[in-house]
N, C-alpha and C. Protein backbone atom coordinates (compact mmCIF):
# COMPACT_ATOMS: atom_id res chain seq x y z
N UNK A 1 6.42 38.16 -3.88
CA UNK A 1 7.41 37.12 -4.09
C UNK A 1 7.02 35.89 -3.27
N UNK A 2 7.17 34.90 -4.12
CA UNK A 2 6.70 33.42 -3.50
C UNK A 2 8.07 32.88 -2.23
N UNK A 3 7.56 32.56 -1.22
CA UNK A 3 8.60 31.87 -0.50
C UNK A 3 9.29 30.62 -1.16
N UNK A 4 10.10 30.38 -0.82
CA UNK A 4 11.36 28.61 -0.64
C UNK A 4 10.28 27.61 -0.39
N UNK A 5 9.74 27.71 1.07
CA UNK A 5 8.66 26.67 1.82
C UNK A 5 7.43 26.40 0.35
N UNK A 6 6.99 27.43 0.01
CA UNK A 6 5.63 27.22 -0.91
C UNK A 6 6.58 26.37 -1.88
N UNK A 7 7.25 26.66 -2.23
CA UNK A 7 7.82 26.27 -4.02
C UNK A 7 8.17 24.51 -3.43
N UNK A 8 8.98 24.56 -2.43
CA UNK A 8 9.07 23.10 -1.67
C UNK A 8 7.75 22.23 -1.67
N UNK A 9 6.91 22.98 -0.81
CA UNK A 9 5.78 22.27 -0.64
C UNK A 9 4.92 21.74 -2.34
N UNK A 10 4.97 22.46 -2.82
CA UNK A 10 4.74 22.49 -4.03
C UNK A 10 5.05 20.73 -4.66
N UNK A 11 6.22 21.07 -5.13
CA UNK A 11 7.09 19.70 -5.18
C UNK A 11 6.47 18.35 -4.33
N UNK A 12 6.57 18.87 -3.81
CA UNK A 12 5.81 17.40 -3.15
C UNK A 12 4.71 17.02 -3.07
N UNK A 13 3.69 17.97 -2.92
CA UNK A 13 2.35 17.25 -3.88
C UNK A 13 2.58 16.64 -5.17
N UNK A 14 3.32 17.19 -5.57
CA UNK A 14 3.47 16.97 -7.32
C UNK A 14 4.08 15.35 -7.38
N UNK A 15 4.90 15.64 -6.34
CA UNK A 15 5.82 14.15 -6.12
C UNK A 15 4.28 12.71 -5.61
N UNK A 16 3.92 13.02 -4.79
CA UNK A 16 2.70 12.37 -4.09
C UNK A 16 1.63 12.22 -4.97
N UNK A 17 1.17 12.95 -5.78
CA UNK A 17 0.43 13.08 -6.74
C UNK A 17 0.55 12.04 -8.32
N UNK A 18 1.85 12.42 -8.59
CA UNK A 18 2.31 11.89 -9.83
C UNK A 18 3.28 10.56 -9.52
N UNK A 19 3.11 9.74 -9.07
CA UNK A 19 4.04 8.77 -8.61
C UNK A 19 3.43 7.53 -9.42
N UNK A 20 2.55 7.55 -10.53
CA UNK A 20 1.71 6.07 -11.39
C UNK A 20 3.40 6.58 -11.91
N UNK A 21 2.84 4.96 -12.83
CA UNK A 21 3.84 4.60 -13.37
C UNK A 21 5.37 3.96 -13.11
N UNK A 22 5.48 3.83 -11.78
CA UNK A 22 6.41 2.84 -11.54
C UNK A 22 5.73 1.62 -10.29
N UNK A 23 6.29 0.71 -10.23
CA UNK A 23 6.40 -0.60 -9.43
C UNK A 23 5.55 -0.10 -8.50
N UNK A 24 4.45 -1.17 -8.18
CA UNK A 24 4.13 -0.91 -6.90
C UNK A 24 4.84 -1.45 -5.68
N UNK A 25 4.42 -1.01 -4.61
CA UNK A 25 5.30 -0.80 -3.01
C UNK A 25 4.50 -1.81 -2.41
N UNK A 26 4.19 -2.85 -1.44
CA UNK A 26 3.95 -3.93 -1.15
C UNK A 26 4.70 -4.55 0.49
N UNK A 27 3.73 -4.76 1.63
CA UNK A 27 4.14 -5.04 2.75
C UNK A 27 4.49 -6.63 2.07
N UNK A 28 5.67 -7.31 2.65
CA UNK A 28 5.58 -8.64 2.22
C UNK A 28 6.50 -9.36 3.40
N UNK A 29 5.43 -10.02 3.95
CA UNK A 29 6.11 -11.09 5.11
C UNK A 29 5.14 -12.18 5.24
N UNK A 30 5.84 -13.31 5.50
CA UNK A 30 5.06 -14.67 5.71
C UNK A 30 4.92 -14.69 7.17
N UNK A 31 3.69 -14.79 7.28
CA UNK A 31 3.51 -15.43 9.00
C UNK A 31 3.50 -14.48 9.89
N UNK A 32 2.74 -13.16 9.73
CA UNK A 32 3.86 -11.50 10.73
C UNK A 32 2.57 -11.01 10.62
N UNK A 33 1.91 -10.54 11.69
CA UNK A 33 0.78 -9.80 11.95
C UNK A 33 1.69 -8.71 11.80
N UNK A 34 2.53 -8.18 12.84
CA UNK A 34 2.76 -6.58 12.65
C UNK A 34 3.94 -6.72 11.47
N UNK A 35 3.47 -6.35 9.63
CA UNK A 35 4.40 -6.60 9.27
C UNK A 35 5.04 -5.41 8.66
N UNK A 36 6.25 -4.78 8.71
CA UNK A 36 6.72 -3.55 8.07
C UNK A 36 7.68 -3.55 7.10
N UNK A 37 7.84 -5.20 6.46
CA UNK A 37 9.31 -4.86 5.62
C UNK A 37 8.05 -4.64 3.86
N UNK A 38 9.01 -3.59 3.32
CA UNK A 38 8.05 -3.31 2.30
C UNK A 38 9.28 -4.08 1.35
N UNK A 39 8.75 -4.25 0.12
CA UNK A 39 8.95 -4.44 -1.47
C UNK A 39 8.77 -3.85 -2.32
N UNK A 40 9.16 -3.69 -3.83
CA UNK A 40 9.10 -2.90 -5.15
C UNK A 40 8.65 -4.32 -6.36
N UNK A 41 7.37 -4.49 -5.89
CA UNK A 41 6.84 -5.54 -6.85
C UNK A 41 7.62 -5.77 -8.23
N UNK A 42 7.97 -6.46 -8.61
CA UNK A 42 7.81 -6.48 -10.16
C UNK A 42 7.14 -6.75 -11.01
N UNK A 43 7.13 -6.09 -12.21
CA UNK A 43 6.07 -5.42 -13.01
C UNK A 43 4.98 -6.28 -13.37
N UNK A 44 5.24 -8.05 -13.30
CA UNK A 44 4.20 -8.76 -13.38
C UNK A 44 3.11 -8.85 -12.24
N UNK A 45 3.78 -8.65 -11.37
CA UNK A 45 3.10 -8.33 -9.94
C UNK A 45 2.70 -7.27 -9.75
N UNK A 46 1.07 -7.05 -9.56
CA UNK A 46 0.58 -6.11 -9.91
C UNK A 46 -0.22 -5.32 -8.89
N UNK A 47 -0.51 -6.29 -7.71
CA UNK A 47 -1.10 -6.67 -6.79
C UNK A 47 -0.88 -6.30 -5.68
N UNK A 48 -1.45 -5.99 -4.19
CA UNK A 48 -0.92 -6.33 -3.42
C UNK A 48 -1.09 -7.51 -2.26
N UNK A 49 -1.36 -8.12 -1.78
CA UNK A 49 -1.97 -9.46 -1.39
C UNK A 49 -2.21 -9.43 0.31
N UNK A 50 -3.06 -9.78 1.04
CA UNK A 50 -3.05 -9.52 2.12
C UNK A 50 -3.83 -10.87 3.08
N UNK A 51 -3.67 -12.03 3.16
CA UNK A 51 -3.93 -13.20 3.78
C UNK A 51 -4.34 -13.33 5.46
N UNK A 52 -5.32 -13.45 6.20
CA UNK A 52 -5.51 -14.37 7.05
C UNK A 52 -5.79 -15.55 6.89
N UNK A 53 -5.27 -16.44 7.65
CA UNK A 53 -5.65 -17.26 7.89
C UNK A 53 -5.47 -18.50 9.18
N UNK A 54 -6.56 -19.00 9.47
CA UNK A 54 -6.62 -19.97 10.83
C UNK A 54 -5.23 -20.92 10.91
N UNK A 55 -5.23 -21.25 12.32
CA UNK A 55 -5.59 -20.10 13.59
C UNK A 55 -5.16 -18.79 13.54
N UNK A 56 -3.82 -18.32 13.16
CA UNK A 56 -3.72 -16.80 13.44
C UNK A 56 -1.95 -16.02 12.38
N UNK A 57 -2.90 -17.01 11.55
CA UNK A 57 -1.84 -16.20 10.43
C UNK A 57 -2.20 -15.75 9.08
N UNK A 58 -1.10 -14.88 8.94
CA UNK A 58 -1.11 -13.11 8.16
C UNK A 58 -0.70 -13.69 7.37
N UNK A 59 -0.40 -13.37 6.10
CA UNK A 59 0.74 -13.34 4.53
C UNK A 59 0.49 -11.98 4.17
N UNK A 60 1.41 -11.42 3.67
CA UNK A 60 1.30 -9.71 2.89
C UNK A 60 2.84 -9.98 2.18
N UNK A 61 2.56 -10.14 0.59
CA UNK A 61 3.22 -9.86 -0.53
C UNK A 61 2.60 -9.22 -1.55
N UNK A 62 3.45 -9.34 -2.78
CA UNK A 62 3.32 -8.77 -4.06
C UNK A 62 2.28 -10.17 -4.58
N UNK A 63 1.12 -9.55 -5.62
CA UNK A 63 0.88 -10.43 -5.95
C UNK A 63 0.01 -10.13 -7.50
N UNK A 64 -0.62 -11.13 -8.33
CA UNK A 64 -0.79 -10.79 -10.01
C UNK A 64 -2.91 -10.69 -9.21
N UNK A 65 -3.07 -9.53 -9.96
CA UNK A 65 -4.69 -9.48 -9.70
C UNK A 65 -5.04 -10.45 -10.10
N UNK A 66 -4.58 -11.06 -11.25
CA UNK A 66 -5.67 -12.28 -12.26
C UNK A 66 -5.54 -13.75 -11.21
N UNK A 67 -4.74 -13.33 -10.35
CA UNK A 67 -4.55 -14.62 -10.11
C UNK A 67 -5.45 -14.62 -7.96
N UNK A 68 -6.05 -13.68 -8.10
CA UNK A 68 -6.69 -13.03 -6.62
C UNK A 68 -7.81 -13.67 -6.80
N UNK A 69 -8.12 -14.98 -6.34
CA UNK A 69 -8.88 -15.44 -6.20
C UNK A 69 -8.97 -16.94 -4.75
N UNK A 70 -10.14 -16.84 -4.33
CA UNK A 70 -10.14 -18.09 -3.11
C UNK A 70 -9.34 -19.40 -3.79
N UNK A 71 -9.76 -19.47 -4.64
CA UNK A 71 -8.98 -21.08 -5.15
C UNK A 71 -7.30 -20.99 -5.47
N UNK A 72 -6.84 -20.56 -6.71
CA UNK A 72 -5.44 -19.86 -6.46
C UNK A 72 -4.79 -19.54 -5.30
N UNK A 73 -5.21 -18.66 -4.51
CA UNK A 73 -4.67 -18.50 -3.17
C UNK A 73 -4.20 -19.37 -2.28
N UNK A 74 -5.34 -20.10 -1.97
CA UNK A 74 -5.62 -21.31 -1.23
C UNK A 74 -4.24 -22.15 -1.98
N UNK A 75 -4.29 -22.65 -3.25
CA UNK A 75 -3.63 -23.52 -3.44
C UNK A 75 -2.19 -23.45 -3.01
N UNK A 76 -1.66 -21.81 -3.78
CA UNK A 76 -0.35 -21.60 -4.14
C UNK A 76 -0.05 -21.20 -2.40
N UNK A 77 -0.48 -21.46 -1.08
CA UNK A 77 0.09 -20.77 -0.12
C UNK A 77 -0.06 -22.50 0.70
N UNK A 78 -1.13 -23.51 0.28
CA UNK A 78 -1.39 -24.34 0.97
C UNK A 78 -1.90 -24.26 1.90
N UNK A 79 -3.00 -23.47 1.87
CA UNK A 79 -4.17 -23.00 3.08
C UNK A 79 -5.49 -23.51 2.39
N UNK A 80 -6.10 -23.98 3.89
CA UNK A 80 -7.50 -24.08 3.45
C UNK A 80 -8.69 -23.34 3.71
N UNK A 81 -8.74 -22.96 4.86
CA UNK A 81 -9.45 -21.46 5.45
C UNK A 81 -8.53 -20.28 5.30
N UNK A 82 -9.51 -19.30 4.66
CA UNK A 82 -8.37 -17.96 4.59
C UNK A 82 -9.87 -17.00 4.24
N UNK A 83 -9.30 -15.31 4.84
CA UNK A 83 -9.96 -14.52 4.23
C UNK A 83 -8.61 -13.84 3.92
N UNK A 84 -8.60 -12.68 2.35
CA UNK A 84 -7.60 -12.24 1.42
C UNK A 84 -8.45 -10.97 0.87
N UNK A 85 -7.15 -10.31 0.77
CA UNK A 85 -7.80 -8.45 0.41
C UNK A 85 -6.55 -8.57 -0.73
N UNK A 86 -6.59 -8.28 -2.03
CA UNK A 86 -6.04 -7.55 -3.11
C UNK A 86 -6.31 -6.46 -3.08
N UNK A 87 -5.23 -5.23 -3.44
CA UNK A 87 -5.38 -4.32 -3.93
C UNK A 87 -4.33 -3.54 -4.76
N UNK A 88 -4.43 -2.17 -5.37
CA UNK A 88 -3.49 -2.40 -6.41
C UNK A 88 -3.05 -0.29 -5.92
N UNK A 89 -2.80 -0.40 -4.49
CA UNK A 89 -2.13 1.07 -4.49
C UNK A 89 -0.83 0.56 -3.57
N UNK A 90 0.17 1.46 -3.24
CA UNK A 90 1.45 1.25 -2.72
C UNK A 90 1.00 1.00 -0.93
N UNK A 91 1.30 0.11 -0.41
CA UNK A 91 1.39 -0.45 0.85
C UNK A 91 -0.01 -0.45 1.11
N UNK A 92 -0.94 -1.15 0.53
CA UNK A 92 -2.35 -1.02 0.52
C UNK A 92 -2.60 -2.41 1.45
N UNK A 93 -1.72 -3.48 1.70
CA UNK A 93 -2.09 -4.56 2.08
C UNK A 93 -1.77 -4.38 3.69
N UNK A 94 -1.64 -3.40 4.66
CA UNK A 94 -1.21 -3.62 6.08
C UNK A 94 -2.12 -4.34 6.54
N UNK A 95 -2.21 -5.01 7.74
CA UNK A 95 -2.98 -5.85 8.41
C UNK A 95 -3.92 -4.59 8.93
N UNK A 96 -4.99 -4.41 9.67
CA UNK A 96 -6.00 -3.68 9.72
C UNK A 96 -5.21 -3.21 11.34
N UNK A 97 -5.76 -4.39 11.87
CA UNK A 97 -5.35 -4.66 13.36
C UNK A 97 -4.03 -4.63 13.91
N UNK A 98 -2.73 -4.20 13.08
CA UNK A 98 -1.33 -4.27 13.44
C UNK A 98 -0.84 -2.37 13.34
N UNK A 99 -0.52 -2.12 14.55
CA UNK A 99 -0.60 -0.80 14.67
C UNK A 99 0.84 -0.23 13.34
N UNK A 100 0.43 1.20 12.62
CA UNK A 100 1.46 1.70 11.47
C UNK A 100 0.83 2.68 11.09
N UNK A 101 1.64 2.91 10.04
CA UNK A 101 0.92 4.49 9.29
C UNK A 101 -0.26 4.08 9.05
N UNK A 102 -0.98 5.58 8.68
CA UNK A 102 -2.16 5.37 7.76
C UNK A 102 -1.69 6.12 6.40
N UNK A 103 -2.73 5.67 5.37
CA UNK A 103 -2.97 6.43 4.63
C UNK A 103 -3.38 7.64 4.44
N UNK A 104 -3.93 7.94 5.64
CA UNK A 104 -4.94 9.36 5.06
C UNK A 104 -4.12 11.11 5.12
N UNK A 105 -2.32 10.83 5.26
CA UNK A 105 -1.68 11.83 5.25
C UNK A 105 -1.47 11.99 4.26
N UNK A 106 -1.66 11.29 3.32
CA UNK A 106 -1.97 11.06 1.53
C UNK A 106 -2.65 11.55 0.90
N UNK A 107 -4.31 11.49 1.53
CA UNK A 107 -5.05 12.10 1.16
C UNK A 107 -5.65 13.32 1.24
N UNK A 108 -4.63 13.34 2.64
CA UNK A 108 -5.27 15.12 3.11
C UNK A 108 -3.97 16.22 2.47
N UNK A 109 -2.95 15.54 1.78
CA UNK A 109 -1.91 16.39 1.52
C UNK A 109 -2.39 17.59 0.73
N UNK A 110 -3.16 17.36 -0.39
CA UNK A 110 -3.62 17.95 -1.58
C UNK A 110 -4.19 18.99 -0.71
N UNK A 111 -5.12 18.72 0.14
CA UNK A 111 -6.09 19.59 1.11
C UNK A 111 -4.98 20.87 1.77
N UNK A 112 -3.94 19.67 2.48
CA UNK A 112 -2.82 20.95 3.13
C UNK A 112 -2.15 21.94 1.96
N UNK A 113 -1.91 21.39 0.88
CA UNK A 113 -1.54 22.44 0.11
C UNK A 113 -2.10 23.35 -0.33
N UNK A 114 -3.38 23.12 -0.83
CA UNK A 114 -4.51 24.15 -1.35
C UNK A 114 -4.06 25.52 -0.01
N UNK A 115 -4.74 24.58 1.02
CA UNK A 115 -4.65 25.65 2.14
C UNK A 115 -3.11 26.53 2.50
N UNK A 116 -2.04 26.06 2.02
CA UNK A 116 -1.01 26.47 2.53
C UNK A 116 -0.85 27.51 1.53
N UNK A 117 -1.59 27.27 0.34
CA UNK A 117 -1.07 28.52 -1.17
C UNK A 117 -1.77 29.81 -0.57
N UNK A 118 -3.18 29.27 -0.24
CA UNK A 118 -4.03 30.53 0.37
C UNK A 118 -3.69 31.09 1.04
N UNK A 119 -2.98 30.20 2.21
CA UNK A 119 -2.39 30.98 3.51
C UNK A 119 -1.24 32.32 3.08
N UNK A 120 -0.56 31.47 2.24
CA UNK A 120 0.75 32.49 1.87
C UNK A 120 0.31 33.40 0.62
């Protein structure tokens, strides 16, 4: 007989696993190295956007891939020096250097489960 815990655990890979298909999740603050307020993009926003720029400012919103480019950027924020990271998974844009989660409890979940079926 299968335990409660396995059938639980279960579920939540499945949950972690299967989560395409809705809105992506998105750090979004103007001007905030350590930034933690998240967003639920909307659906045109596809993006997630992640800005330095001189002297010592951050941007992290929602943003359209087609439009992830040095020139666009630059314009629509009114910056002229900037380096910018797009990407298109849920809270993919944190600042590198601003202490928070990581990702990789994400990636090792699948790993903990395998191991937890074996275990039990």
């Amino acid at each position: 007989m299968r335990s409660k815990g396995g059938f639980i655990l279960h579920l939540l890979v499945l949950a972690v696993l299967c989560h395409s298909g809705h809105s992506l999740t998105c750090y979004t603050c103007p001007d905030n190295v350590a930034c933690n307020t998240t967003t639920v993009c909307s659906l045109n926003l596809d993006a997630c956007l992640l800005v330095k720029a001189e002297p010592n400012l951050f941007y992290h919103r929602c943003w359209k891939l087609d439009d992830c480019n040095y020139n666009f950027i630059s314009k629509a924020l009114g910056l002229g020096k900037l380096k910018y990271n797009c990407c298109q998974q849920d809270l993919c844009n944190r600042n590198a250097a601003a202490p928070g989660a990581s990702s990789t409890a994400l990636l090792l979940s699948p790993l903990l489960a395998a191991a937890w079926t074996l275990w039990l």
